[in-house]
PDBML (XML) file of the C-alpha atoms, coordinates in Angstrom:
<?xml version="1.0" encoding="UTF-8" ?>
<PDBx:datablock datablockName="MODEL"
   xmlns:PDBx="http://pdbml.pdb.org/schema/pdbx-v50.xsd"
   xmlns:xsi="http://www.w3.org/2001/XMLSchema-instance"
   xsi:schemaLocation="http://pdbml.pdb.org/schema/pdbx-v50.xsd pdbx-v50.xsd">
   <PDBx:atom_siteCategory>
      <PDBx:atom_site id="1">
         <PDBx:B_iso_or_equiv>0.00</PDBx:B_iso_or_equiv>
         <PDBx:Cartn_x>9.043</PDBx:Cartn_x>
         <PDBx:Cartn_y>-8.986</PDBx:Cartn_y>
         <PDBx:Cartn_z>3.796</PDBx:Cartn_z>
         <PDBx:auth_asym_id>A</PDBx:auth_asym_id>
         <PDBx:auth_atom_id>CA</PDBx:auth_atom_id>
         <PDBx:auth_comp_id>UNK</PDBx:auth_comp_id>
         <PDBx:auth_seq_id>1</PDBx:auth_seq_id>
         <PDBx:group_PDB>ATOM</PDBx:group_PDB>
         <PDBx:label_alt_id xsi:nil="true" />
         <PDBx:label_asym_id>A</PDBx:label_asym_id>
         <PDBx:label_atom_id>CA</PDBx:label_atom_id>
         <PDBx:label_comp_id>UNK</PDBx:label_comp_id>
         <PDBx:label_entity_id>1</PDBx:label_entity_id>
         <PDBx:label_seq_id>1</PDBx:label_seq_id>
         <PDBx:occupancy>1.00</PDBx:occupancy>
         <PDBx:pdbx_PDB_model_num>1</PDBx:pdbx_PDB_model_num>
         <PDBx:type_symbol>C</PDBx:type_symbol>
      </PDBx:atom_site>
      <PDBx:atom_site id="2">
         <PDBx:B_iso_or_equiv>0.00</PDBx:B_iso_or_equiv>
         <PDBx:Cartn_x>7.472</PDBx:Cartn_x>
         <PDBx:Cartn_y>-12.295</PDBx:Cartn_y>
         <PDBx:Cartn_z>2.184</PDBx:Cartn_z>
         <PDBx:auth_asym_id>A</PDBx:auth_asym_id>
         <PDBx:auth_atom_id>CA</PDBx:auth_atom_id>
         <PDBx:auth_comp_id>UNK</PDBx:auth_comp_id>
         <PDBx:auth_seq_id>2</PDBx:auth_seq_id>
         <PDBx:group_PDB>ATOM</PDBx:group_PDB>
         <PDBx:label_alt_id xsi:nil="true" />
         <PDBx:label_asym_id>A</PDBx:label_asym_id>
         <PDBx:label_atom_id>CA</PDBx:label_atom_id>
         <PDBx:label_comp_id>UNK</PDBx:label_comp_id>
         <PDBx:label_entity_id>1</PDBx:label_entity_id>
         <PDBx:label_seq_id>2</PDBx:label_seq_id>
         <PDBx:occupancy>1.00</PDBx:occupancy>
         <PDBx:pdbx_PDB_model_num>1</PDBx:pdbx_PDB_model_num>
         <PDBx:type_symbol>C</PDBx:type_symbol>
      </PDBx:atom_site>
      <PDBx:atom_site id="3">
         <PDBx:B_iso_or_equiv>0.00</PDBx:B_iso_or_equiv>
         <PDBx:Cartn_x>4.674</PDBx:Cartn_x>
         <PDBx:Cartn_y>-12.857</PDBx:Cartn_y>
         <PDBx:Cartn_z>-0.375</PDBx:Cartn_z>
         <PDBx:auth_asym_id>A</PDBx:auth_asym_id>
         <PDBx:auth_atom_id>CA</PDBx:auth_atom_id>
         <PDBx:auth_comp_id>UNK</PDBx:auth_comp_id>
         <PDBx:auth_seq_id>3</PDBx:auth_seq_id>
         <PDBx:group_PDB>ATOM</PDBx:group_PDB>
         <PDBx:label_alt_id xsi:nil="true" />
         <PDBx:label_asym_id>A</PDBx:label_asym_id>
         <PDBx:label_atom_id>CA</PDBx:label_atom_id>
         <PDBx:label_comp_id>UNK</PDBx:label_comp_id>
         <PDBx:label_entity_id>1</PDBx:label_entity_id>
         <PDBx:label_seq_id>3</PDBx:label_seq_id>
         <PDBx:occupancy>1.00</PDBx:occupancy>
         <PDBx:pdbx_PDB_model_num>1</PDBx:pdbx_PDB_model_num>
         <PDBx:type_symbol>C</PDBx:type_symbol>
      </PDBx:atom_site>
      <PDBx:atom_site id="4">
         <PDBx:B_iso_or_equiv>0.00</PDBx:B_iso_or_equiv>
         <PDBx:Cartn_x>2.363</PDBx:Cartn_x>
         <PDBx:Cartn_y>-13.347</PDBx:Cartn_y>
         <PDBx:Cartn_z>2.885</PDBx:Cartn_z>
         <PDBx:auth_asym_id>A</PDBx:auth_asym_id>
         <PDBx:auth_atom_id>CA</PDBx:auth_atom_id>
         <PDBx:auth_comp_id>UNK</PDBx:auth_comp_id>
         <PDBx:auth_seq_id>4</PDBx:auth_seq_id>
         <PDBx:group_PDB>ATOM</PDBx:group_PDB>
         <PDBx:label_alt_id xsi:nil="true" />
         <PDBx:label_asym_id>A</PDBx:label_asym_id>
         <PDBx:label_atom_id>CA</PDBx:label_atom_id>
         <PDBx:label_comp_id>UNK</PDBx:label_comp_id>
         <PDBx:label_entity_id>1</PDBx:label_entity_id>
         <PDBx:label_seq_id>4</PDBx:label_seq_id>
         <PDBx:occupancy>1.00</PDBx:occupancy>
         <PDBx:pdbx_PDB_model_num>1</PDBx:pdbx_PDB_model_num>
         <PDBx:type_symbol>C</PDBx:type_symbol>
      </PDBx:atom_site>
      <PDBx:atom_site id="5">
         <PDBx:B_iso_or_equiv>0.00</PDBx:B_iso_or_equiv>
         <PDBx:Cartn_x>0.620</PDBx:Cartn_x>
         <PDBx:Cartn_y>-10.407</PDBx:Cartn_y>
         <PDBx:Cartn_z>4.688</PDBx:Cartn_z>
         <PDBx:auth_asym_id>A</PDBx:auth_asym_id>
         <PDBx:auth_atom_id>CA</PDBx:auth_atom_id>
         <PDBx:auth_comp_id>UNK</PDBx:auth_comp_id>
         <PDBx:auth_seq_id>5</PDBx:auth_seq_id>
         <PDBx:group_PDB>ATOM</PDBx:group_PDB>
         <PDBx:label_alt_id xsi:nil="true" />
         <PDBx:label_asym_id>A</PDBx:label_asym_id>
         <PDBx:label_atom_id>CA</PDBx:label_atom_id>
         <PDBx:label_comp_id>UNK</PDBx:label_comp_id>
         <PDBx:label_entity_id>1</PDBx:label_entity_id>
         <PDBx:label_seq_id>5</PDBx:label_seq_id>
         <PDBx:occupancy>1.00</PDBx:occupancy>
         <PDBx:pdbx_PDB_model_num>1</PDBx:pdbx_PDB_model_num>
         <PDBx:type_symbol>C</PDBx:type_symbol>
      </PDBx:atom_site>
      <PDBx:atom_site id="6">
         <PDBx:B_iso_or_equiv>0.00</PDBx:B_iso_or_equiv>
         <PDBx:Cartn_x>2.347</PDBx:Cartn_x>
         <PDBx:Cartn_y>-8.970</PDBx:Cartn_y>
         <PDBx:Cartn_z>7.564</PDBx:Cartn_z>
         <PDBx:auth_asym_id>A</PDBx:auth_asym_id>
         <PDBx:auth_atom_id>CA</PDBx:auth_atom_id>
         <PDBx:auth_comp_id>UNK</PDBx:auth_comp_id>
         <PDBx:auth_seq_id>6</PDBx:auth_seq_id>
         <PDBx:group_PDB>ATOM</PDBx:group_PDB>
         <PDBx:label_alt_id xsi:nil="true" />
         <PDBx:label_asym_id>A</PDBx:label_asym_id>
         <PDBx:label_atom_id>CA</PDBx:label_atom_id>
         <PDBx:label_comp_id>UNK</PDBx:label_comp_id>
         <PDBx:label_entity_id>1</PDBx:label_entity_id>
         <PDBx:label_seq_id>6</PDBx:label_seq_id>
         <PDBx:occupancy>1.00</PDBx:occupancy>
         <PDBx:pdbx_PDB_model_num>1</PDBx:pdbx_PDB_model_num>
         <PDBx:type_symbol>C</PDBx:type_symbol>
      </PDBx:atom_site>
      <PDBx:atom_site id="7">
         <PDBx:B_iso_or_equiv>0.00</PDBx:B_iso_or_equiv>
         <PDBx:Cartn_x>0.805</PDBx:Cartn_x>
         <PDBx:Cartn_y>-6.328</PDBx:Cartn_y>
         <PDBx:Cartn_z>9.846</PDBx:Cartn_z>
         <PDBx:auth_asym_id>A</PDBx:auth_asym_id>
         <PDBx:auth_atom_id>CA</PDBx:auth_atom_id>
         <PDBx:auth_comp_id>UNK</PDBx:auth_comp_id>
         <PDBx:auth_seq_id>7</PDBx:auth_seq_id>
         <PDBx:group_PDB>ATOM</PDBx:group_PDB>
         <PDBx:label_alt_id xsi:nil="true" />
         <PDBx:label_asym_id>A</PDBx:label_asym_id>
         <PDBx:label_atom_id>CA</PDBx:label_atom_id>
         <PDBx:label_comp_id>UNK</PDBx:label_comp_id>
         <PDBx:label_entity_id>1</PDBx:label_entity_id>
         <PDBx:label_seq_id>7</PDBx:label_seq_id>
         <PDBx:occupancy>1.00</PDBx:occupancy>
         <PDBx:pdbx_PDB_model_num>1</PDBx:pdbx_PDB_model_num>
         <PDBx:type_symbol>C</PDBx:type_symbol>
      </PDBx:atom_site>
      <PDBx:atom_site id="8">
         <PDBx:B_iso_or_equiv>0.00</PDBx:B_iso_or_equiv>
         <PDBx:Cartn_x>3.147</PDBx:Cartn_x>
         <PDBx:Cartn_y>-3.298</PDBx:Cartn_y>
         <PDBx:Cartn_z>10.198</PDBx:Cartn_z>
         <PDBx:auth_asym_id>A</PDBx:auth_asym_id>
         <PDBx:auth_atom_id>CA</PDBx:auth_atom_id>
         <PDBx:auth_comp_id>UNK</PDBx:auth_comp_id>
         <PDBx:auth_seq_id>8</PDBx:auth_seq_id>
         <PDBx:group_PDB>ATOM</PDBx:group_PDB>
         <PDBx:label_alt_id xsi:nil="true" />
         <PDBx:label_asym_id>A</PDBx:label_asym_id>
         <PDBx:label_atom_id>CA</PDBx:label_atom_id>
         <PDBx:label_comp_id>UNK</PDBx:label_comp_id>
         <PDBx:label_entity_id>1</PDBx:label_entity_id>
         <PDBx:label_seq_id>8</PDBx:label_seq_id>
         <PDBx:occupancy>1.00</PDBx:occupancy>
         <PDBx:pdbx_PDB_model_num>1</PDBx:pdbx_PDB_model_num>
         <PDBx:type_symbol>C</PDBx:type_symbol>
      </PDBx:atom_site>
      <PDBx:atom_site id="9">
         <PDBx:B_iso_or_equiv>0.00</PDBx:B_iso_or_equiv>
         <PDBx:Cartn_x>1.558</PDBx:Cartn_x>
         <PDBx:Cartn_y>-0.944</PDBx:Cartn_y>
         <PDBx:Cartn_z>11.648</PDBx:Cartn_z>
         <PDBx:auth_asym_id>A</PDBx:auth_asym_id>
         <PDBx:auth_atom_id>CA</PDBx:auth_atom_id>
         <PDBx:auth_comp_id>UNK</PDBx:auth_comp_id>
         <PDBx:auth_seq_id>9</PDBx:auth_seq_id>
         <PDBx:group_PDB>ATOM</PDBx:group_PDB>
         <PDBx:label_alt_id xsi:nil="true" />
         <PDBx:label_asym_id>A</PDBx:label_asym_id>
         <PDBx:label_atom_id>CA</PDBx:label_atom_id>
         <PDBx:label_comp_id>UNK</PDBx:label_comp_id>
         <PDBx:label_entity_id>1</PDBx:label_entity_id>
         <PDBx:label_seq_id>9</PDBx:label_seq_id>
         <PDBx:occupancy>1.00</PDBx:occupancy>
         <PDBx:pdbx_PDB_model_num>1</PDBx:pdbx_PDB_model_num>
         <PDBx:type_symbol>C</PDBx:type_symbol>
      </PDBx:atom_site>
      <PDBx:atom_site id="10">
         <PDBx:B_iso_or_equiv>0.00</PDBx:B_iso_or_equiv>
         <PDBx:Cartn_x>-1.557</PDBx:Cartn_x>
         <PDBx:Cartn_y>-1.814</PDBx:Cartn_y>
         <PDBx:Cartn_z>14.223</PDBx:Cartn_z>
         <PDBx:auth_asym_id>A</PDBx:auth_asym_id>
         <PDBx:auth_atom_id>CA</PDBx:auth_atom_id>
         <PDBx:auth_comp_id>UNK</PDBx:auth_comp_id>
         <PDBx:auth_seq_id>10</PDBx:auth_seq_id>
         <PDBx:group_PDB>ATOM</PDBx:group_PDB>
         <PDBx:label_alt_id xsi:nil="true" />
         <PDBx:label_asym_id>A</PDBx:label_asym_id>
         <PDBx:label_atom_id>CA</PDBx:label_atom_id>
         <PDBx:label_comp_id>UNK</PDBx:label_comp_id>
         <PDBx:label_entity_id>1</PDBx:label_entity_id>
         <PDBx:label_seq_id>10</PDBx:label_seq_id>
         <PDBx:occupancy>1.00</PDBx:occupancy>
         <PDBx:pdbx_PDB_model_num>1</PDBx:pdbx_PDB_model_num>
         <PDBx:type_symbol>C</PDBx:type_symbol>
      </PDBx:atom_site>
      <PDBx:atom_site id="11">
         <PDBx:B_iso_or_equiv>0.00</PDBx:B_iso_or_equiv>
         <PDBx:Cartn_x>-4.356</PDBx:Cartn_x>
         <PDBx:Cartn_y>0.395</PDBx:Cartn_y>
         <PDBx:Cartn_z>16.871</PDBx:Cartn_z>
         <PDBx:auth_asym_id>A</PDBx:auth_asym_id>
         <PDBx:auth_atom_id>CA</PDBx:auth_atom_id>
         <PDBx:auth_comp_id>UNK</PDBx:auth_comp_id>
         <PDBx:auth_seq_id>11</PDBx:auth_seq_id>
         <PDBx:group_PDB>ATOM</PDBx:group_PDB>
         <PDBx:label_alt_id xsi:nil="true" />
         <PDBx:label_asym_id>A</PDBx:label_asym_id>
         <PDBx:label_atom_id>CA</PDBx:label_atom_id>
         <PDBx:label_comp_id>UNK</PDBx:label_comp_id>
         <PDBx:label_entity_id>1</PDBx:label_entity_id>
         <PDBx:label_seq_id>11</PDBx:label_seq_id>
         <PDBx:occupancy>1.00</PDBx:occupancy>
         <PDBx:pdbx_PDB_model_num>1</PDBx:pdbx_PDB_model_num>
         <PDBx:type_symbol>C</PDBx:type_symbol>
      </PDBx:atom_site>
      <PDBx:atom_site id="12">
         <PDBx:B_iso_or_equiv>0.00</PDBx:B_iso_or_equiv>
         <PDBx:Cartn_x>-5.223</PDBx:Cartn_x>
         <PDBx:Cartn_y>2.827</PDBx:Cartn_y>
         <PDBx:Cartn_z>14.542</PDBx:Cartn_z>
         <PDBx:auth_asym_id>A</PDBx:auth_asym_id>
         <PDBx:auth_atom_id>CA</PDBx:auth_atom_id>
         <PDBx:auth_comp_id>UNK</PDBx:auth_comp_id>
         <PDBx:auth_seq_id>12</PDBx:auth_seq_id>
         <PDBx:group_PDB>ATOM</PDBx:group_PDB>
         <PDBx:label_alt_id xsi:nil="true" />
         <PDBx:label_asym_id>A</PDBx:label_asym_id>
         <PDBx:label_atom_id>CA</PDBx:label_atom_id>
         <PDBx:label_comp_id>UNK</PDBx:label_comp_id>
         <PDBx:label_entity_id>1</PDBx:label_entity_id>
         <PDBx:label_seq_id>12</PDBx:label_seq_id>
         <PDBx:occupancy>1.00</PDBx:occupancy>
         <PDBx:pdbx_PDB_model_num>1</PDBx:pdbx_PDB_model_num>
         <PDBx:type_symbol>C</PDBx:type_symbol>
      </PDBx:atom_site>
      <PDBx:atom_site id="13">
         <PDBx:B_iso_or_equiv>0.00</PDBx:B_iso_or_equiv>
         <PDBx:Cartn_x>-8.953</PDBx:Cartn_x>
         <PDBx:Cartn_y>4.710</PDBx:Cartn_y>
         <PDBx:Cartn_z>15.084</PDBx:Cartn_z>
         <PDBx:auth_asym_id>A</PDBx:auth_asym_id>
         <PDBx:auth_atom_id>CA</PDBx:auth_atom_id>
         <PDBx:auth_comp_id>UNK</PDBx:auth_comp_id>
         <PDBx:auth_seq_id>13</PDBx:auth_seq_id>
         <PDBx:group_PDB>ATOM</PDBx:group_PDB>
         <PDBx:label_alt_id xsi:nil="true" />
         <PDBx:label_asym_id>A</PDBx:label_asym_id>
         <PDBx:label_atom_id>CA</PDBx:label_atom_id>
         <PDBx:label_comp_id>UNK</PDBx:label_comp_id>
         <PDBx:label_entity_id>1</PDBx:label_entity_id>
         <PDBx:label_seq_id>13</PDBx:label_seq_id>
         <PDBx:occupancy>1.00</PDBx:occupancy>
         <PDBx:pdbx_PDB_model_num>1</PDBx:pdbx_PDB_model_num>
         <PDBx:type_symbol>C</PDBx:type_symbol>
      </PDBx:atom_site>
      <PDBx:atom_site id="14">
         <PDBx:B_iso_or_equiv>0.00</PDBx:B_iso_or_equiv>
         <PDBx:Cartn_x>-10.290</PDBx:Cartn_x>
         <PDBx:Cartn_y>7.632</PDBx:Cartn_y>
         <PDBx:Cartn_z>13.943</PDBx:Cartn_z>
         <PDBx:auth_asym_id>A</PDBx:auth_asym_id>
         <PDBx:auth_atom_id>CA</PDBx:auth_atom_id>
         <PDBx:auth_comp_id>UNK</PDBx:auth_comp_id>
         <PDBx:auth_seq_id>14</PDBx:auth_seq_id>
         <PDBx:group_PDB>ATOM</PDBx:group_PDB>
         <PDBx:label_alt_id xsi:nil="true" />
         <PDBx:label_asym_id>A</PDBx:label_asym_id>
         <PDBx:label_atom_id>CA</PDBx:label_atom_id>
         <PDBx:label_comp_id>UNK</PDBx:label_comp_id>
         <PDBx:label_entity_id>1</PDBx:label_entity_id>
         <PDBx:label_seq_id>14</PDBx:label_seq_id>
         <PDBx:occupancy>1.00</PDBx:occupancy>
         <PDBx:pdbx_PDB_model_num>1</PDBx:pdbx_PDB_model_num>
         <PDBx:type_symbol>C</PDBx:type_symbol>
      </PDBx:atom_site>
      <PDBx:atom_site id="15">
         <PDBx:B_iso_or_equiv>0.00</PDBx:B_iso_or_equiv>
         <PDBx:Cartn_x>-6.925</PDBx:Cartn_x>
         <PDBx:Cartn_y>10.017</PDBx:Cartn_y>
         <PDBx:Cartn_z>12.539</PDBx:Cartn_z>
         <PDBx:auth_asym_id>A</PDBx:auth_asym_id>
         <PDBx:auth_atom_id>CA</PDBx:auth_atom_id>
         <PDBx:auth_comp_id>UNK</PDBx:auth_comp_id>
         <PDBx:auth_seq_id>15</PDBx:auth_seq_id>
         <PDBx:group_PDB>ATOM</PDBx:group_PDB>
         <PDBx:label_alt_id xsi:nil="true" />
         <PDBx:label_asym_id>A</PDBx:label_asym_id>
         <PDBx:label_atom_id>CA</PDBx:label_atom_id>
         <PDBx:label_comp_id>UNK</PDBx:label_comp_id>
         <PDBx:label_entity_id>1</PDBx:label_entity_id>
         <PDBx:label_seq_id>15</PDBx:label_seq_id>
         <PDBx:occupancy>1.00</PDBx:occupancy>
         <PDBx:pdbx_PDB_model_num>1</PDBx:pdbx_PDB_model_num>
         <PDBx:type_symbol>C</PDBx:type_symbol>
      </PDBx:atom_site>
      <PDBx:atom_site id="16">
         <PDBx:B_iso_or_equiv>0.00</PDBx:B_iso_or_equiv>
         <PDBx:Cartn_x>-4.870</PDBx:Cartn_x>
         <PDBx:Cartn_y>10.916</PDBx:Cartn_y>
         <PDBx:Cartn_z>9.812</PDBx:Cartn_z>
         <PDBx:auth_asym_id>A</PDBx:auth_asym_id>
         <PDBx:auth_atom_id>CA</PDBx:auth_atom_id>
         <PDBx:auth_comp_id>UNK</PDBx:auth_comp_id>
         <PDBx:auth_seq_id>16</PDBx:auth_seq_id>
         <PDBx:group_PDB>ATOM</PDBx:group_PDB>
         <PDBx:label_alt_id xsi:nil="true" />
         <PDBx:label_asym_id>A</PDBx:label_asym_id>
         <PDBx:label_atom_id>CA</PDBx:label_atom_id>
         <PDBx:label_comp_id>UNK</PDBx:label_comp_id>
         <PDBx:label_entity_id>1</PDBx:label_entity_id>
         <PDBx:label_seq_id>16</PDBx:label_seq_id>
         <PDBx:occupancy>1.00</PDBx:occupancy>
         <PDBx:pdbx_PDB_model_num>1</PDBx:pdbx_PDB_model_num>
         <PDBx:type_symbol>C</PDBx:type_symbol>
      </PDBx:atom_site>
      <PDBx:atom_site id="17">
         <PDBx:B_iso_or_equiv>0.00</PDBx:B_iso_or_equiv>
         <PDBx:Cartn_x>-1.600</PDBx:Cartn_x>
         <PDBx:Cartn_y>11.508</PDBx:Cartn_y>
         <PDBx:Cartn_z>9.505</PDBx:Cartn_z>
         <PDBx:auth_asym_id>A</PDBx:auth_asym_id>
         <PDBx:auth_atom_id>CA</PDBx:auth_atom_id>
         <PDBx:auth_comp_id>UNK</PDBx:auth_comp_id>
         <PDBx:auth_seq_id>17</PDBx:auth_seq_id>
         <PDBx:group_PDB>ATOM</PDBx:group_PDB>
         <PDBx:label_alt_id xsi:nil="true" />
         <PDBx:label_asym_id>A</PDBx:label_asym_id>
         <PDBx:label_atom_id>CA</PDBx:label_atom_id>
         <PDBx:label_comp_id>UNK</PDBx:label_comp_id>
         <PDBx:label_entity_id>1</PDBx:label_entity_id>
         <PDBx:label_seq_id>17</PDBx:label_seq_id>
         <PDBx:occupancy>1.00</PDBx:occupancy>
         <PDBx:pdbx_PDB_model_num>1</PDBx:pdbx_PDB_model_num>
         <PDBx:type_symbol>C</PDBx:type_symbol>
      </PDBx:atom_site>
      <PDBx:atom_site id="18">
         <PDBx:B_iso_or_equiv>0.00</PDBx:B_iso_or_equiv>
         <PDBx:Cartn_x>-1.070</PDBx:Cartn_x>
         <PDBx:Cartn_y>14.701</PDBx:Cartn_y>
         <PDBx:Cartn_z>6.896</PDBx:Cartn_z>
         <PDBx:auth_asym_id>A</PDBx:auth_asym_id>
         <PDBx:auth_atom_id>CA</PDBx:auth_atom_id>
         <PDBx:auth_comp_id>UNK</PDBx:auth_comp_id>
         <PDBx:auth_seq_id>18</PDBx:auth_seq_id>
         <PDBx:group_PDB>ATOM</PDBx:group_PDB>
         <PDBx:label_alt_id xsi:nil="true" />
         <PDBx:label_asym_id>A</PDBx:label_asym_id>
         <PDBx:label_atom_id>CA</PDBx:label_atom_id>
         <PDBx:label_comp_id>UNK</PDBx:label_comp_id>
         <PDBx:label_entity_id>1</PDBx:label_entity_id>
         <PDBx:label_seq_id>18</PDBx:label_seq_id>
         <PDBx:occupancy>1.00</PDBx:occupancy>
         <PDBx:pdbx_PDB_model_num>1</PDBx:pdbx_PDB_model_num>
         <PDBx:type_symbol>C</PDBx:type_symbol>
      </PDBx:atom_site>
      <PDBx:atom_site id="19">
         <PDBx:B_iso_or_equiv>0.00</PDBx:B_iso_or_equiv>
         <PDBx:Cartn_x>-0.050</PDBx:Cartn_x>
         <PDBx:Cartn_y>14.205</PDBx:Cartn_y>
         <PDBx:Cartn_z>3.489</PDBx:Cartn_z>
         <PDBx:auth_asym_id>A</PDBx:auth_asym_id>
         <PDBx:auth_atom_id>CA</PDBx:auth_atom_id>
         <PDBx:auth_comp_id>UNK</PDBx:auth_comp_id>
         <PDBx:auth_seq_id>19</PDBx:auth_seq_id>
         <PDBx:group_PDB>ATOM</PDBx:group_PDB>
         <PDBx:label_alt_id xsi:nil="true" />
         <PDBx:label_asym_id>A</PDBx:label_asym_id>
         <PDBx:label_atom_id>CA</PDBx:label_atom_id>
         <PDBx:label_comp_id>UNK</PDBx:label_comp_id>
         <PDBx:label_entity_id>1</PDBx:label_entity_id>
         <PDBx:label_seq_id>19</PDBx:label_seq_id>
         <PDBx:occupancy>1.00</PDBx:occupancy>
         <PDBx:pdbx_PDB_model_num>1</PDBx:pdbx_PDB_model_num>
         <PDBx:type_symbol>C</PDBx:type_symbol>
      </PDBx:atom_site>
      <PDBx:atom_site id="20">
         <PDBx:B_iso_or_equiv>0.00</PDBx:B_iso_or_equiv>
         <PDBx:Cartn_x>3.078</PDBx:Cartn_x>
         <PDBx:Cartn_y>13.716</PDBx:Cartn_y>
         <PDBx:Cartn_z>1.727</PDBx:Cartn_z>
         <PDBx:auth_asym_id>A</PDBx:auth_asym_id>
         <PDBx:auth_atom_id>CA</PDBx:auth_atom_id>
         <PDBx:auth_comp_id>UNK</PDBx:auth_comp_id>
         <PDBx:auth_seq_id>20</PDBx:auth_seq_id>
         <PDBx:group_PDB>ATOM</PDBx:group_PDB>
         <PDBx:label_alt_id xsi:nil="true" />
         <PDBx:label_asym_id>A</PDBx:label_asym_id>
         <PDBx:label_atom_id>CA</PDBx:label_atom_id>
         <PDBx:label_comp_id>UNK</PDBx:label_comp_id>
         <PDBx:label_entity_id>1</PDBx:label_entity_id>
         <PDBx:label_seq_id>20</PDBx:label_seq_id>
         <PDBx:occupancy>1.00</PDBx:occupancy>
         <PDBx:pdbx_PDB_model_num>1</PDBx:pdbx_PDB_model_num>
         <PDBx:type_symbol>C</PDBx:type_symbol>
      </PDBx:atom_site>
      <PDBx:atom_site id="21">
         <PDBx:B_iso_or_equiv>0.00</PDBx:B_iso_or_equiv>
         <PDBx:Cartn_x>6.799</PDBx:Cartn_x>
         <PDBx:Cartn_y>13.384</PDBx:Cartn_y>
         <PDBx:Cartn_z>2.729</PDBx:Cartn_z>
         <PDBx:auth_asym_id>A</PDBx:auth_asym_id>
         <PDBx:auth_atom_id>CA</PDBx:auth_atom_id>
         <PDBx:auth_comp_id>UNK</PDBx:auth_comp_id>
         <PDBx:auth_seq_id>21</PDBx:auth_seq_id>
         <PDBx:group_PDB>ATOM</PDBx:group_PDB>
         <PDBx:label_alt_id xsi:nil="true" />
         <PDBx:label_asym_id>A</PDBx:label_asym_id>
         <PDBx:label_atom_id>CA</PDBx:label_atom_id>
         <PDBx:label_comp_id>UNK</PDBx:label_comp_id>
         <PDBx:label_entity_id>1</PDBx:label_entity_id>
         <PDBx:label_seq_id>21</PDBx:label_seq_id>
         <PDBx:occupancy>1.00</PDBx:occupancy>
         <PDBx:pdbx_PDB_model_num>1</PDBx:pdbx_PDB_model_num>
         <PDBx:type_symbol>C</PDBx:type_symbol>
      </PDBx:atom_site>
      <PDBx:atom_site id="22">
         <PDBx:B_iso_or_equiv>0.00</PDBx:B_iso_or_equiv>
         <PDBx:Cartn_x>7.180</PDBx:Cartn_x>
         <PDBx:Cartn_y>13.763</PDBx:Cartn_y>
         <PDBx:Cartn_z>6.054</PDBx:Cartn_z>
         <PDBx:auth_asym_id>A</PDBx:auth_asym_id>
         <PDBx:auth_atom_id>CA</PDBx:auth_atom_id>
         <PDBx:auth_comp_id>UNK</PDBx:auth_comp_id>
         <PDBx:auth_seq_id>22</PDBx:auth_seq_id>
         <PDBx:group_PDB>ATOM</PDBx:group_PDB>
         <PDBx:label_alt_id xsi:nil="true" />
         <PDBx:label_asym_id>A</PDBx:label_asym_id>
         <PDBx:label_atom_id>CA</PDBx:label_atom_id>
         <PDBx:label_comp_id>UNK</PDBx:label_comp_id>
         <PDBx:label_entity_id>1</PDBx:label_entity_id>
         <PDBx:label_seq_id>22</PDBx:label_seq_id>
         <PDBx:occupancy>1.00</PDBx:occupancy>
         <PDBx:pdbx_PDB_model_num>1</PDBx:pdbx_PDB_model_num>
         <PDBx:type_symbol>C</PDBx:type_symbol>
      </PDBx:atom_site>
      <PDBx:atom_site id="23">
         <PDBx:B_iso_or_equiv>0.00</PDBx:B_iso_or_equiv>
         <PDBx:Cartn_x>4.013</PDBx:Cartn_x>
         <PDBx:Cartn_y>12.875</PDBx:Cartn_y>
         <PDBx:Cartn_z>7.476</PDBx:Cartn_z>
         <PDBx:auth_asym_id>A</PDBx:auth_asym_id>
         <PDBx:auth_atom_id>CA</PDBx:auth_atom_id>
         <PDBx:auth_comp_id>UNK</PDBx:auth_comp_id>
         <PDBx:auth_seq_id>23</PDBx:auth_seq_id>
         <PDBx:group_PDB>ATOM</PDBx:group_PDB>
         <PDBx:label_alt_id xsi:nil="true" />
         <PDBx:label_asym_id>A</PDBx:label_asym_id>
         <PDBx:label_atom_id>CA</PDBx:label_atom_id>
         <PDBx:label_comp_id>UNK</PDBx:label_comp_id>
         <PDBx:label_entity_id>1</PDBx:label_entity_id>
         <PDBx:label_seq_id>23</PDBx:label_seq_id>
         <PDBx:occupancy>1.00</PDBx:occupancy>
         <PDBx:pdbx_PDB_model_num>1</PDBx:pdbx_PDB_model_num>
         <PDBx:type_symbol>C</PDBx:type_symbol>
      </PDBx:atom_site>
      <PDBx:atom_site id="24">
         <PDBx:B_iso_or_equiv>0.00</PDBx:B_iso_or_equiv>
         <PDBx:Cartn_x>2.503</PDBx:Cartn_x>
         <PDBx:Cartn_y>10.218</PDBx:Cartn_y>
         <PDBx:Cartn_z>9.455</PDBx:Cartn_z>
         <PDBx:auth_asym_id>A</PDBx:auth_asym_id>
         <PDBx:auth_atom_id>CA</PDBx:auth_atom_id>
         <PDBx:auth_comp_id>UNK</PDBx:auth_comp_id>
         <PDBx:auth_seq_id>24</PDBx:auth_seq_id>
         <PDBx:group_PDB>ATOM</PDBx:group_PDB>
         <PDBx:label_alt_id xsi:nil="true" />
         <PDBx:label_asym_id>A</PDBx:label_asym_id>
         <PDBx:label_atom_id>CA</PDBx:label_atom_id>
         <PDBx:label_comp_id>UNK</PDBx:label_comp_id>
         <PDBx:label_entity_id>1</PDBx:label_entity_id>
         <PDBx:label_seq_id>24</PDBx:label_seq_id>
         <PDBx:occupancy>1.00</PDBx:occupancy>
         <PDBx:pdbx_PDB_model_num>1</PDBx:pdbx_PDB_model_num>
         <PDBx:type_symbol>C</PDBx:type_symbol>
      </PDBx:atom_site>
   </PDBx:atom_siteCategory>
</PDBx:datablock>
């Protein structure tokens, strides 16, 4: 990790992923 933008995590559409710990 820097002070610059890196993508991490990429293709995502329409979704989600549930919420809290242990989820998405």
């Amino acid at each position: 990790l820097t002070d610059s933008e890196q993508e991490v995590i990429h293709n995502i559409r329409s979704c989600y992923t549930g919420n809290n710990a242990g989820n998405g």
